[in-house]
PDB file of N, CA and C in Angstrom:
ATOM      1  N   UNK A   1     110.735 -14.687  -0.242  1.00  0.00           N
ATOM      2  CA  UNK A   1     109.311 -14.819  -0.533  1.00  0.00           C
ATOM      3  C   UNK A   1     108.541 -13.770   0.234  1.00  0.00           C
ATOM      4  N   UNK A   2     107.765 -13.578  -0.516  1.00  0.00           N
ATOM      5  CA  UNK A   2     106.584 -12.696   0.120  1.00  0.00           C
ATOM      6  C   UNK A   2     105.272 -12.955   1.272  1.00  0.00           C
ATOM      7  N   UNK A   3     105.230 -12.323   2.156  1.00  0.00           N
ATOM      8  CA  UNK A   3     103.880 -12.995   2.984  1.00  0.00           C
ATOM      9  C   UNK A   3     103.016 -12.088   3.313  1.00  0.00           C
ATOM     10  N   UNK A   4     102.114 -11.801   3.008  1.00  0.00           N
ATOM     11  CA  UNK A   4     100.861 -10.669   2.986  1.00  0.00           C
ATOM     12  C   UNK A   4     100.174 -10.567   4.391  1.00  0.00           C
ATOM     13  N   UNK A   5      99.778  -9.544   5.048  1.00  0.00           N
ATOM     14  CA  UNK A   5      99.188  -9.094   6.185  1.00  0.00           C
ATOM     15  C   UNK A   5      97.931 -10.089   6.351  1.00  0.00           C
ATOM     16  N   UNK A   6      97.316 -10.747   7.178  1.00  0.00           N
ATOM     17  CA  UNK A   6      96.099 -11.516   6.785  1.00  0.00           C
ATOM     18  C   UNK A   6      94.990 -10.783   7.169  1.00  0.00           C
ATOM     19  N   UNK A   7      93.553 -11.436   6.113  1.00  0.00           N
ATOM     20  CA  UNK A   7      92.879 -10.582   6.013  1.00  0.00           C
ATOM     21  C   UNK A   7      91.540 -11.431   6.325  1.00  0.00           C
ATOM     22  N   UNK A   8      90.453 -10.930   6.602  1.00  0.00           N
ATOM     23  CA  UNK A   8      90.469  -9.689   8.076  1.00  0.00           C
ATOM     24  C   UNK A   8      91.266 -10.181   9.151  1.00  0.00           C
ATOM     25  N   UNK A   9      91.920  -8.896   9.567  1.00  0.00           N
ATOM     26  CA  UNK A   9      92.661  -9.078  11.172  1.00  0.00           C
ATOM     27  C   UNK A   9      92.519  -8.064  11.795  1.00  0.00           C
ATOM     28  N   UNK A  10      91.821  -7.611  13.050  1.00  0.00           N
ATOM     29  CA  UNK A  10      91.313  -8.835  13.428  1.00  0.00           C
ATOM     30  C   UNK A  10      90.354  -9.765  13.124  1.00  0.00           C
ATOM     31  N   UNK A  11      89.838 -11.116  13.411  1.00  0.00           N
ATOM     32  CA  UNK A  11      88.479 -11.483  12.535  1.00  0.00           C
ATOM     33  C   UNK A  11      87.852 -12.468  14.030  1.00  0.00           C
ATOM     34  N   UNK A  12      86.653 -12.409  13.301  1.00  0.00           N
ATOM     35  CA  UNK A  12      86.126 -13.522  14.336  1.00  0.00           C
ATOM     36  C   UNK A  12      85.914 -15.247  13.535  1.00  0.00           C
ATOM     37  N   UNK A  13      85.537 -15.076  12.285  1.00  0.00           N
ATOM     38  CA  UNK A  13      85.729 -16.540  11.975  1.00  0.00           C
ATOM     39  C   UNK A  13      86.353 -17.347  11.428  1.00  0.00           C
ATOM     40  N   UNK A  14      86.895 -16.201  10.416  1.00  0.00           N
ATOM     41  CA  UNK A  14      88.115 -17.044   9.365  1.00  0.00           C
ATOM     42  C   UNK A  14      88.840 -15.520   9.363  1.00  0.00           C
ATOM     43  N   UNK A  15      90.439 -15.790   8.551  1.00  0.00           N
ATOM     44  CA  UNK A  15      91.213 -14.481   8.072  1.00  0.00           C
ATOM     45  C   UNK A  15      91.854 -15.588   7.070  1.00  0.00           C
ATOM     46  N   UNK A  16      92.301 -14.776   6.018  1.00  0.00           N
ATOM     47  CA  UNK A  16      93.134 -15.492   4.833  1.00  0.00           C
ATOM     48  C   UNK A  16      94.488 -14.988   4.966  1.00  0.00           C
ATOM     49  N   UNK A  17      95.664 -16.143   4.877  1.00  0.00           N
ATOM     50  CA  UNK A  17      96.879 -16.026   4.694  1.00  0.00           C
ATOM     51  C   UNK A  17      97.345 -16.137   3.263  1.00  0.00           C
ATOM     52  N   UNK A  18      98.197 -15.103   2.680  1.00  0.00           N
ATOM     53  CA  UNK A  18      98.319 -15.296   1.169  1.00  0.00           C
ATOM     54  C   UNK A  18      99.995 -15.037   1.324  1.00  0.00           C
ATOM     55  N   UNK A  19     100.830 -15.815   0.374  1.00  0.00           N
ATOM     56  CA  UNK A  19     102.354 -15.730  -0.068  1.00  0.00           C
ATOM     57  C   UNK A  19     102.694 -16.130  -1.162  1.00  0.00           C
ATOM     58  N   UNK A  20     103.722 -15.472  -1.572  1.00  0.00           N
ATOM     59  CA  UNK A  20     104.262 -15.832  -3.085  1.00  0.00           C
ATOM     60  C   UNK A  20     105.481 -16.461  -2.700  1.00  0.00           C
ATOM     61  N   UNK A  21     105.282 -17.943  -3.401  1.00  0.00           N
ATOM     62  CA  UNK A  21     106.951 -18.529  -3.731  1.00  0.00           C
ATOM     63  C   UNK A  21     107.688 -18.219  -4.630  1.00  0.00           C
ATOM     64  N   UNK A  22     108.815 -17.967  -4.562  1.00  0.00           N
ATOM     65  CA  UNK A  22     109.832 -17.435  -6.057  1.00  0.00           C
ATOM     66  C   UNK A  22     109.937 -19.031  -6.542  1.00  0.00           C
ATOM     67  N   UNK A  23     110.025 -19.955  -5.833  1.00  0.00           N
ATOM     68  CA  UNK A  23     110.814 -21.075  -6.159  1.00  0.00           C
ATOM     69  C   UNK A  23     109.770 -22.329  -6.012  1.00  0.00           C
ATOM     70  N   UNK A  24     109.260 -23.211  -6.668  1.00  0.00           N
ATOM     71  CA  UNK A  24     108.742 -24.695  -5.978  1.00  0.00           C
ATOM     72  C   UNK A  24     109.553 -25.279  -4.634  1.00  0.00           C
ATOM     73  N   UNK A  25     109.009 -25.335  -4.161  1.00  0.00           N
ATOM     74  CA  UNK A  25     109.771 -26.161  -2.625  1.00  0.00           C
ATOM     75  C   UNK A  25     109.084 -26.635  -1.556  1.00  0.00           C
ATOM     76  N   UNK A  26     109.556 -27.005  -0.572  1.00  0.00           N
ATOM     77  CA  UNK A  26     108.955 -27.177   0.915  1.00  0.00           C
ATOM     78  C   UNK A  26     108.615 -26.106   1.707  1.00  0.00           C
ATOM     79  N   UNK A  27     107.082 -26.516   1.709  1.00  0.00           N
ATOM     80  CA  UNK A  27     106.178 -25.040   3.190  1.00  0.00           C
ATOM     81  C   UNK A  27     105.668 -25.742   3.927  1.00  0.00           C
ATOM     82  N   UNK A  28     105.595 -24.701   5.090  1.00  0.00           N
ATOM     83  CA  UNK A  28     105.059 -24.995   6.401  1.00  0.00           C
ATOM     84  C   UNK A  28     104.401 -23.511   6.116  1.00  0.00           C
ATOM     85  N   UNK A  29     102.706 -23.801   6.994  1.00  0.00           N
ATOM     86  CA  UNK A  29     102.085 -23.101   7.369  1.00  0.00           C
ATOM     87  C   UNK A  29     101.292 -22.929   8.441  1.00  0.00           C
ATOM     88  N   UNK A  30     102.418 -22.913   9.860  1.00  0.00           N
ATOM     89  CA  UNK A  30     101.361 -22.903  10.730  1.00  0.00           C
ATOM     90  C   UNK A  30     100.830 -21.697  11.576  1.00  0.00           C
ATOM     91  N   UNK A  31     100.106 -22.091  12.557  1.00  0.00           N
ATOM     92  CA  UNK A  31      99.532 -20.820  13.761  1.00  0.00           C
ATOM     93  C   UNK A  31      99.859 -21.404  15.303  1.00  0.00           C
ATOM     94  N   UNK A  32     100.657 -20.331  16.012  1.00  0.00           N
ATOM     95  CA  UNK A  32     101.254 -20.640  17.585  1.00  0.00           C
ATOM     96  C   UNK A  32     101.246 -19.686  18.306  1.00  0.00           C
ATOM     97  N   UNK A  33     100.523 -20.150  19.322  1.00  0.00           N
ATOM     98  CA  UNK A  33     100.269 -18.800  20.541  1.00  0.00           C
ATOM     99  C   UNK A  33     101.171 -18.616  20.770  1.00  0.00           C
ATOM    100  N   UNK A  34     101.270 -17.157  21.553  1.00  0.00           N
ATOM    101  CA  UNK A  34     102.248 -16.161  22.520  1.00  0.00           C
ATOM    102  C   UNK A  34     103.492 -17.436  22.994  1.00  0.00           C
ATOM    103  N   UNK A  35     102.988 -18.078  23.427  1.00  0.00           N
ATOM    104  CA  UNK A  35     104.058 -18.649  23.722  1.00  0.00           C
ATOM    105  C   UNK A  35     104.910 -19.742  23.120  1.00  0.00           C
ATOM    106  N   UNK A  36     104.514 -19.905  21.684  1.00  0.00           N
ATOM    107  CA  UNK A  36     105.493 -20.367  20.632  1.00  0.00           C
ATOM    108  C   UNK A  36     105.289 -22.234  20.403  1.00  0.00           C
ATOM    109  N   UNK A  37     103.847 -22.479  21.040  1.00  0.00           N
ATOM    110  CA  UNK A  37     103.113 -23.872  20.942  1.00  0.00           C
ATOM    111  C   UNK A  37     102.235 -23.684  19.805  1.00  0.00           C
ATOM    112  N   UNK A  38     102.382 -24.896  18.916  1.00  0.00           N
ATOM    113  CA  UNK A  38     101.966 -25.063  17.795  1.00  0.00           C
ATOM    114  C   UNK A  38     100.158 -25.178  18.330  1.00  0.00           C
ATOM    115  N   UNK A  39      99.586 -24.521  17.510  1.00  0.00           N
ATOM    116  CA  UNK A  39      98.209 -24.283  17.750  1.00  0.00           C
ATOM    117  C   UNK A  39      97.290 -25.331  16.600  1.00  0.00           C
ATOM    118  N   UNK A  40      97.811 -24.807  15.185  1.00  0.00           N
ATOM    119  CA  UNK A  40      97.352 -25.413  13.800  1.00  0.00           C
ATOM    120  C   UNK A  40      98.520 -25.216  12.983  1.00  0.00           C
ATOM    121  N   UNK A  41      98.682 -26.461  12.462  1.00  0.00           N
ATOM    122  CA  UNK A  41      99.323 -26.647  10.859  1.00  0.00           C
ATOM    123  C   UNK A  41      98.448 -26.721   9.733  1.00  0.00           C
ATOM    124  N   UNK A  42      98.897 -25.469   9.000  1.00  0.00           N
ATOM    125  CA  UNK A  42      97.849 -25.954   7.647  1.00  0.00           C
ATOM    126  C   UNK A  42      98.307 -25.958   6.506  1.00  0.00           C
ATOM    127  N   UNK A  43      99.145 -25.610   6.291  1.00  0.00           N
ATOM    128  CA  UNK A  43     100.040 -26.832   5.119  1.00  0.00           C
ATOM    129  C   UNK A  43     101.517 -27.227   5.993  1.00  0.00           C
ATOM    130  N   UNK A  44     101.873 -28.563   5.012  1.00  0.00           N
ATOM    131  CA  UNK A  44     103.114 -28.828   5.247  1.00  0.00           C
ATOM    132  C   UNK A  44     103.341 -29.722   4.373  1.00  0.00           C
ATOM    133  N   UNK A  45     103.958 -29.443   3.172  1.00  0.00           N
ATOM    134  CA  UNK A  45     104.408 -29.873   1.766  1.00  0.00           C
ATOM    135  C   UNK A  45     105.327 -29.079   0.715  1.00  0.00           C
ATOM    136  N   UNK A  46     105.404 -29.779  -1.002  1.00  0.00           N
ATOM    137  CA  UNK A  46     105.741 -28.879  -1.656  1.00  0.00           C
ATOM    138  C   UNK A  46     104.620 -28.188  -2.498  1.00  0.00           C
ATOM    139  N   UNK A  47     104.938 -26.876  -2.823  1.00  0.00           N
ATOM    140  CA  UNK A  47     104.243 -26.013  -3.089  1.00  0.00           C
ATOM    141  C   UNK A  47     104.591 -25.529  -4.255  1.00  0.00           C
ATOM    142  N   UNK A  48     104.373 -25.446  -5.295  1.00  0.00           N
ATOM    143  CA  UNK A  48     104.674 -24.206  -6.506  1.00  0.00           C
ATOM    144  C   UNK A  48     105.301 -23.006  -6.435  1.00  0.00           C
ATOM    145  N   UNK A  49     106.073 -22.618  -7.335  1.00  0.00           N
ATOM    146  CA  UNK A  49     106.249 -21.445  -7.774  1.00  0.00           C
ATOM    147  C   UNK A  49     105.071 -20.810  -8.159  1.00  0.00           C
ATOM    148  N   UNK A  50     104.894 -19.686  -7.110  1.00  0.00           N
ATOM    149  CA  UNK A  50     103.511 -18.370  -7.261  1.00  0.00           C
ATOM    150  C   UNK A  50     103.175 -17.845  -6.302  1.00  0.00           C
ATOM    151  N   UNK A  51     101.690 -17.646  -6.464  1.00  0.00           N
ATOM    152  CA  UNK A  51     100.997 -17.265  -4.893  1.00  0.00           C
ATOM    153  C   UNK A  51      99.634 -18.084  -4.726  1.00  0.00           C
ATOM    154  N   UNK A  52     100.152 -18.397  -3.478  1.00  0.00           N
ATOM    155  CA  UNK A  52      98.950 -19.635  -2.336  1.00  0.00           C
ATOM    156  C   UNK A  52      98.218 -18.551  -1.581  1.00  0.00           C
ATOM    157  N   UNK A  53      97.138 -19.182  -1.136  1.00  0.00           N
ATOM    158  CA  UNK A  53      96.323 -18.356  -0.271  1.00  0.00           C
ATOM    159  C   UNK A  53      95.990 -19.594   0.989  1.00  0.00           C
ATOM    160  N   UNK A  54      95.655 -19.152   2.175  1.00  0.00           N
ATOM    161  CA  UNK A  54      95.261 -20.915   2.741  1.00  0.00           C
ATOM    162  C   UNK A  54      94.108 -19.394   4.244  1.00  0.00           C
ATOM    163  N   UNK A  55      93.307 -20.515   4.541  1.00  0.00           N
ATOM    164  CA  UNK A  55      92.441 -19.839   5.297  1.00  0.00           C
ATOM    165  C   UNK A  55      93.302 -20.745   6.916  1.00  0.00           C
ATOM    166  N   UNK A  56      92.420 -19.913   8.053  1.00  0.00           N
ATOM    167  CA  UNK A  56      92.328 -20.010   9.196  1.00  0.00           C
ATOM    168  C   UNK A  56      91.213 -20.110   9.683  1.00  0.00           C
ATOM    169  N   UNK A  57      90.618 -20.784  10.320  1.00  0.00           N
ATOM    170  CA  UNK A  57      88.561 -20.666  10.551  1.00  0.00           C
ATOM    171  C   UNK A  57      88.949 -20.132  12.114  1.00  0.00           C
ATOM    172  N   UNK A  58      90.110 -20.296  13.292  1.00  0.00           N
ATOM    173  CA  UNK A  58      90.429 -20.187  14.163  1.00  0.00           C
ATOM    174  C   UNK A  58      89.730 -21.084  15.251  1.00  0.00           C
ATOM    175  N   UNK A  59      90.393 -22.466  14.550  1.00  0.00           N
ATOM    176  CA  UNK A  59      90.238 -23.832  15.339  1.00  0.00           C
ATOM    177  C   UNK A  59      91.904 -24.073  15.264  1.00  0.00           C
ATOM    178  N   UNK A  60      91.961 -25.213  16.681  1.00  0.00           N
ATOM    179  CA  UNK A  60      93.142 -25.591  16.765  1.00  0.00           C
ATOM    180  C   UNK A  60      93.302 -27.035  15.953  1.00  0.00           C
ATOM    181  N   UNK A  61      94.165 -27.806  15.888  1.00  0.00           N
ATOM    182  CA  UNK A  61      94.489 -28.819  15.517  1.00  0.00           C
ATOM    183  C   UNK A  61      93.789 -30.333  15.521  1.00  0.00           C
ATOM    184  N   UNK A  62      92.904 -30.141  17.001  1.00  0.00           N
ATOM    185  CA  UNK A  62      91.638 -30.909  17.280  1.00  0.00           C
ATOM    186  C   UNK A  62      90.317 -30.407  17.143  1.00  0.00           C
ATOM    187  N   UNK A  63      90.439 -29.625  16.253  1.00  0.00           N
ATOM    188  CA  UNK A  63      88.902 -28.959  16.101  1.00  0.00           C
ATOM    189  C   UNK A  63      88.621 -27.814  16.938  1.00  0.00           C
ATOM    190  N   UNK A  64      88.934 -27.509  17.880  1.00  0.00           N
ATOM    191  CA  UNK A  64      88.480 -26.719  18.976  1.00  0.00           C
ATOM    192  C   UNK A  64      88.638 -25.502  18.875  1.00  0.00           C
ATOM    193  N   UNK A  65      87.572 -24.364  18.589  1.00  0.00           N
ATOM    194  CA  UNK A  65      87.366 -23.227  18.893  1.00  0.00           C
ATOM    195  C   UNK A  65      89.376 -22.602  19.551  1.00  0.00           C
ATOM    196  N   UNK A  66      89.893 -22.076  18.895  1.00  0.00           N
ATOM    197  CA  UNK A  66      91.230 -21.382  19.864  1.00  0.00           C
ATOM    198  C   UNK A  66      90.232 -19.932  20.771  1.00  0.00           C
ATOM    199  N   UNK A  67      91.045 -19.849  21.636  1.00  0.00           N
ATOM    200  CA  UNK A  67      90.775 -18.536  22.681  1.00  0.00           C
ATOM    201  C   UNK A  67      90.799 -17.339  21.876  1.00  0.00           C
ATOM    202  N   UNK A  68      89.951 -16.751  22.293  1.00  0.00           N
ATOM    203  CA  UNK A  68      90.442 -14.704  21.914  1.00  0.00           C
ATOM    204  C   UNK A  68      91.572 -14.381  22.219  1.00  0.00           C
ATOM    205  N   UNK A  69      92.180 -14.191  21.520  1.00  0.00           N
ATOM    206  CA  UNK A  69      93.535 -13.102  21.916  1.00  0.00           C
ATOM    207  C   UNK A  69      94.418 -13.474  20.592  1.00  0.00           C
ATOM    208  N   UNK A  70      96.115 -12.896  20.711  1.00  0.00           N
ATOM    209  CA  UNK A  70      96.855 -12.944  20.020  1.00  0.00           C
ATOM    210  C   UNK A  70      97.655 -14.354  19.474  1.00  0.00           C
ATOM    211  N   UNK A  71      97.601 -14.576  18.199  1.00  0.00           N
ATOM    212  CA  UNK A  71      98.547 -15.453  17.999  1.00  0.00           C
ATOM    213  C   UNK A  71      99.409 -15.309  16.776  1.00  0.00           C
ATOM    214  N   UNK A  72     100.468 -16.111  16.454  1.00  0.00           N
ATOM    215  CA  UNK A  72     101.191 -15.728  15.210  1.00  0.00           C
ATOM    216  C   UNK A  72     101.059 -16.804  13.819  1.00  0.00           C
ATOM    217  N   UNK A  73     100.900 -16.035  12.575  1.00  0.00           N
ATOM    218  CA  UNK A  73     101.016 -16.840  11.544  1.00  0.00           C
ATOM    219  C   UNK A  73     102.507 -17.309  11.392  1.00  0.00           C
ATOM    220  N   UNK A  74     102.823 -18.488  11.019  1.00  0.00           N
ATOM    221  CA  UNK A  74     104.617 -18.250  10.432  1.00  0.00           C
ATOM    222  C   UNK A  74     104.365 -19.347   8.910  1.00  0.00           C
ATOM    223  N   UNK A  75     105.152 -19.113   8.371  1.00  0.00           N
ATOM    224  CA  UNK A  75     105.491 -19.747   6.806  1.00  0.00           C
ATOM    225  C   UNK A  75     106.951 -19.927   6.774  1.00  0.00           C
ATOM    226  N   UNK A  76     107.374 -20.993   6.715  1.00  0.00           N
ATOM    227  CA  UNK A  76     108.896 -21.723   6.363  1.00  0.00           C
ATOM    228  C   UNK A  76     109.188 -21.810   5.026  1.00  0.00           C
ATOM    229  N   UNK A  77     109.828 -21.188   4.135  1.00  0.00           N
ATOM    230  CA  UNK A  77     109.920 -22.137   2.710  1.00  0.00           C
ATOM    231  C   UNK A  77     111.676 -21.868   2.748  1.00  0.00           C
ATOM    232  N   UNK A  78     111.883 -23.069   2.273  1.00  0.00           N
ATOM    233  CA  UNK A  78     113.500 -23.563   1.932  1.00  0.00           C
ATOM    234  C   UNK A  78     114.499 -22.617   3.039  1.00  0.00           C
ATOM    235  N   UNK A  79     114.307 -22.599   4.066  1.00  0.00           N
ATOM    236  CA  UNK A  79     114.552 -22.367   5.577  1.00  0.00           C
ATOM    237  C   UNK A  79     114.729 -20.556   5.401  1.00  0.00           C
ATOM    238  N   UNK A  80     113.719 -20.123   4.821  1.00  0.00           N
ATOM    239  CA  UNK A  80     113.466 -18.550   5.378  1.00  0.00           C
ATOM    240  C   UNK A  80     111.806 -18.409   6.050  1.00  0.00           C
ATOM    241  N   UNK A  81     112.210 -17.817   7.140  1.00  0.00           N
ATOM    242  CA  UNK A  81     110.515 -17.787   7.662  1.00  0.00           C
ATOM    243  C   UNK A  81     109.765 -16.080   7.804  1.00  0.00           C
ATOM    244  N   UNK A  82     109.172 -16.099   7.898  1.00  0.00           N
ATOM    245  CA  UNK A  82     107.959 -14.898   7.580  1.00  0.00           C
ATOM    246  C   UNK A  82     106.823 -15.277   8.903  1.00  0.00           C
ATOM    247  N   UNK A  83     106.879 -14.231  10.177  1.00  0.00           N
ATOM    248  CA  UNK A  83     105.842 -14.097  10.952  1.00  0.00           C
ATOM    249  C   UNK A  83     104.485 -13.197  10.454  1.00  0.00           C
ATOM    250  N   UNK A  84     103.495 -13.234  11.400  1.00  0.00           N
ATOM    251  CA  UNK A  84     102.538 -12.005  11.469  1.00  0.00           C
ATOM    252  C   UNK A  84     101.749 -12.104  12.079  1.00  0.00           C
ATOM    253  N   UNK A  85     101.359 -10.862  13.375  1.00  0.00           N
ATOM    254  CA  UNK A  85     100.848 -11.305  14.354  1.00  0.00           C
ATOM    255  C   UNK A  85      98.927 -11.094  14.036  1.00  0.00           C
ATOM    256  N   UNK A  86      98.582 -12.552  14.227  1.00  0.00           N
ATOM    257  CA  UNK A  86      96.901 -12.395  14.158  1.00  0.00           C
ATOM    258  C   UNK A  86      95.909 -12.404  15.365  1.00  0.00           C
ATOM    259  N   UNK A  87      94.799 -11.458  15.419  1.00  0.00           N
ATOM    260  CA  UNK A  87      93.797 -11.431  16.470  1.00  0.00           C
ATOM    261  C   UNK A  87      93.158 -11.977  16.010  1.00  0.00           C
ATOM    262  N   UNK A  88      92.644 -13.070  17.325  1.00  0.00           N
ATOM    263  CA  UNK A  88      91.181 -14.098  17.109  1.00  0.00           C
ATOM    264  C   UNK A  88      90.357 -13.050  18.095  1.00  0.00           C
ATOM    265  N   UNK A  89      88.992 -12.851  17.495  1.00  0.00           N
ATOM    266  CA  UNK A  89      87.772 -11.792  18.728  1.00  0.00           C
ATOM    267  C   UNK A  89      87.105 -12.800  18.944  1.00  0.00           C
ATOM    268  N   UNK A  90      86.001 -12.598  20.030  1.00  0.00           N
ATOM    269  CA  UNK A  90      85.275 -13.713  20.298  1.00  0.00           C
ATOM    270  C   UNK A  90      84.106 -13.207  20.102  1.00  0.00           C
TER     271      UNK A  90
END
């Protein structure tokens, strides 16, 4: 599967994550700081055969504003994963 650079990156309020599934199956879509702690999940289901788009506003899991700096997108589908590293600005 495919996973597209997200856009804007860097951003300050939102960036869009976009991927194409070859196959219907199970995704994960989350965001985890530098040090590999789950920050936000924003999907985790099955998904279609195509292309999804899913936003980031760059809140964590409880609502909360995340810090400036680096963190990573990742996408799981049918156990192949796809990183990409995103800047939050403040």
């Amino acid at each position: 599967f495919s996973f597209a650079p997200g856009f804007p990156n860097p951003f300050l309020t939102r960036t869009q994550l976009s991927y194409v599934l070859p196959a219907t199956g199970a995704v994960r879509v989350a965001i985890f700081d530098l040090r590999g702690h789950l920050v936000r999940e924003l999907v985790n289901g099955t998904e279609a055969v195509g292309p999804h788009t899913v936003f980031w506003d760059g809140h964590d899991g409880r609502g909360l504003r995340a810090a400036a700096g680096v963190y990573y997108a990742r996408v799981v589908h049918e156990g192949l994963t796809r990183n990409q590293k995103i800047v939050v600005l403040k």
